[in-house]
Protein backbone atom coordinates (compact mmCIF):
# COMPACT_ATOMS: atom_id res chain seq x y z
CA UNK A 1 -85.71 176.15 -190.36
CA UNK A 2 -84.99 173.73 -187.41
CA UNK A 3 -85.78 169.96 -187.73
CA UNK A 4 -87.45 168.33 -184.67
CA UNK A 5 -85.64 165.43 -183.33
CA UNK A 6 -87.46 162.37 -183.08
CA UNK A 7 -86.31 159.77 -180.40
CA UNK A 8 -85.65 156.44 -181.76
CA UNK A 9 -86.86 153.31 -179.58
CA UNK A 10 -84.13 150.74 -179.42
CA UNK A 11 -86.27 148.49 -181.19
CA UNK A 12 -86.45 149.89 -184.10
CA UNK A 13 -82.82 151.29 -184.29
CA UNK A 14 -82.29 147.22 -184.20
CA UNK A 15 -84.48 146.38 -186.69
CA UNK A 16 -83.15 149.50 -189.05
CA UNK A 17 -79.43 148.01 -188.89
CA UNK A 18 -81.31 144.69 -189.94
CA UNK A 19 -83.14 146.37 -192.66
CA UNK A 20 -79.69 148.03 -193.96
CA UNK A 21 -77.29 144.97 -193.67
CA UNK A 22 -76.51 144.15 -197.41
CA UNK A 23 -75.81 140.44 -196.45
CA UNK A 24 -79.47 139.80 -195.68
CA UNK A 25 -82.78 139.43 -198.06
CA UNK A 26 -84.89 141.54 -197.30
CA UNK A 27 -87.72 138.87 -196.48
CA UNK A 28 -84.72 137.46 -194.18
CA UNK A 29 -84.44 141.22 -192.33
CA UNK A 30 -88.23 141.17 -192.53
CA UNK A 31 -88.35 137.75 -190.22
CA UNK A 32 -86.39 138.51 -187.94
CA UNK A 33 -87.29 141.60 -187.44
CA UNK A 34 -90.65 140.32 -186.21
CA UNK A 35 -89.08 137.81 -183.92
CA UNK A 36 -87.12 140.25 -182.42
CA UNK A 37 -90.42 142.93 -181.85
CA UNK A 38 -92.36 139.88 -180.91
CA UNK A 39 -89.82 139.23 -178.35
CA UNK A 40 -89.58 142.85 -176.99
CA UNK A 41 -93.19 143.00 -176.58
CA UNK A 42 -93.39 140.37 -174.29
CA UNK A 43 -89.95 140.89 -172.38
CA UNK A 44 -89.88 144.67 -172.23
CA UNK A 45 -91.48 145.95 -169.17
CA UNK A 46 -93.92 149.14 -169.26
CA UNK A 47 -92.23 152.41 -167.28
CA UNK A 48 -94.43 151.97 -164.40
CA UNK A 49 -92.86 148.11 -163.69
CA UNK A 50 -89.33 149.27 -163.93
CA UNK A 51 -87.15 148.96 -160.99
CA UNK A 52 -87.32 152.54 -159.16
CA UNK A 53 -84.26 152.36 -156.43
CA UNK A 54 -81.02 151.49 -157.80
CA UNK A 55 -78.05 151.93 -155.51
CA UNK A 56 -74.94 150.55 -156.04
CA UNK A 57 -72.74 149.55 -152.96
CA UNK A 58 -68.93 150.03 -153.73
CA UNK A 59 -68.07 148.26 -150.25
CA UNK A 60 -71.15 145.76 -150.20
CA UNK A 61 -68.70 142.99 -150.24
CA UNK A 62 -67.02 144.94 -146.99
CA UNK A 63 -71.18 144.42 -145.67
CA UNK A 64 -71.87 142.12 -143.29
CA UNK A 65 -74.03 139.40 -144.57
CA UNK A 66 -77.70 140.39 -145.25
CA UNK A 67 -77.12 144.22 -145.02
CA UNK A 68 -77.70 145.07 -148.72
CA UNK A 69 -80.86 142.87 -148.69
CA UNK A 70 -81.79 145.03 -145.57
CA UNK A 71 -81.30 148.09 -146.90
CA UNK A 72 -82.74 147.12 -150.41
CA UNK A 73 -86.00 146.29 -148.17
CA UNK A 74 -85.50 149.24 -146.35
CA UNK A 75 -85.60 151.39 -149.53
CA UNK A 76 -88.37 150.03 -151.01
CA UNK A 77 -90.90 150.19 -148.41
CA UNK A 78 -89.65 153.86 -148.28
CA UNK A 79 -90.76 154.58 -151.91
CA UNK A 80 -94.12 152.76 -151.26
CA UNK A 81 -95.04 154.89 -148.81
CA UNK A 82 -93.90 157.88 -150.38
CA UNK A 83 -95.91 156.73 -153.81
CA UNK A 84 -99.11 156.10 -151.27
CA UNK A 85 -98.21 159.39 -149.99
CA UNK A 86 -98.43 161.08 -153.48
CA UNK A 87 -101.55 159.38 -154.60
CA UNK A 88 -103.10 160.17 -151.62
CA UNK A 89 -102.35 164.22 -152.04
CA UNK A 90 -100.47 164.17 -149.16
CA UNK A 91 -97.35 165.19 -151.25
């Protein structure tokens, strides 16, 4: 019989290794383990607020000045449209 995988957040493979270190209480895990979700609550940012171009420029230093900001501009006024695009039905 197959086992289903289950995908473990980050999170809580952190808090796991804190849970199974031998050199800390458990209350001691148990504390920071709340500082550290309290933490990722507020810093971690929801899929839809993630950064959706990434491009990496090998020669960017090669550039002249201001090109990468161009084209980073450039790109992301491209996937706004093409997200109004999509909500609109267009695409």
């Amino acid at each position: 019989m197959p086992t289903a995988l289950r995908e473990v957040a980050p999170i809580d493979e952190a808090i796991a290794h804190l849970a199974s270190d031998p050199r800390l209480e458990p209350d001691a895990a148990s504390k920071i383990a709340e500082m550290l979700r309290s933490m990722y609550d507020v810093l971690a940012k929801a899929p839809a607020q993630r950064q959706v171009v990434a491009c990496h420029l090998r020669a960017a230093s090669m550039l002249r000045p201001g090109v990468p900001e161009r084209l980073n501009s450039l790109l992301g006024e491209m996937h706004s449209k093409l997200a109004a695009r999509v909500s609109a039905g267009e695409l």
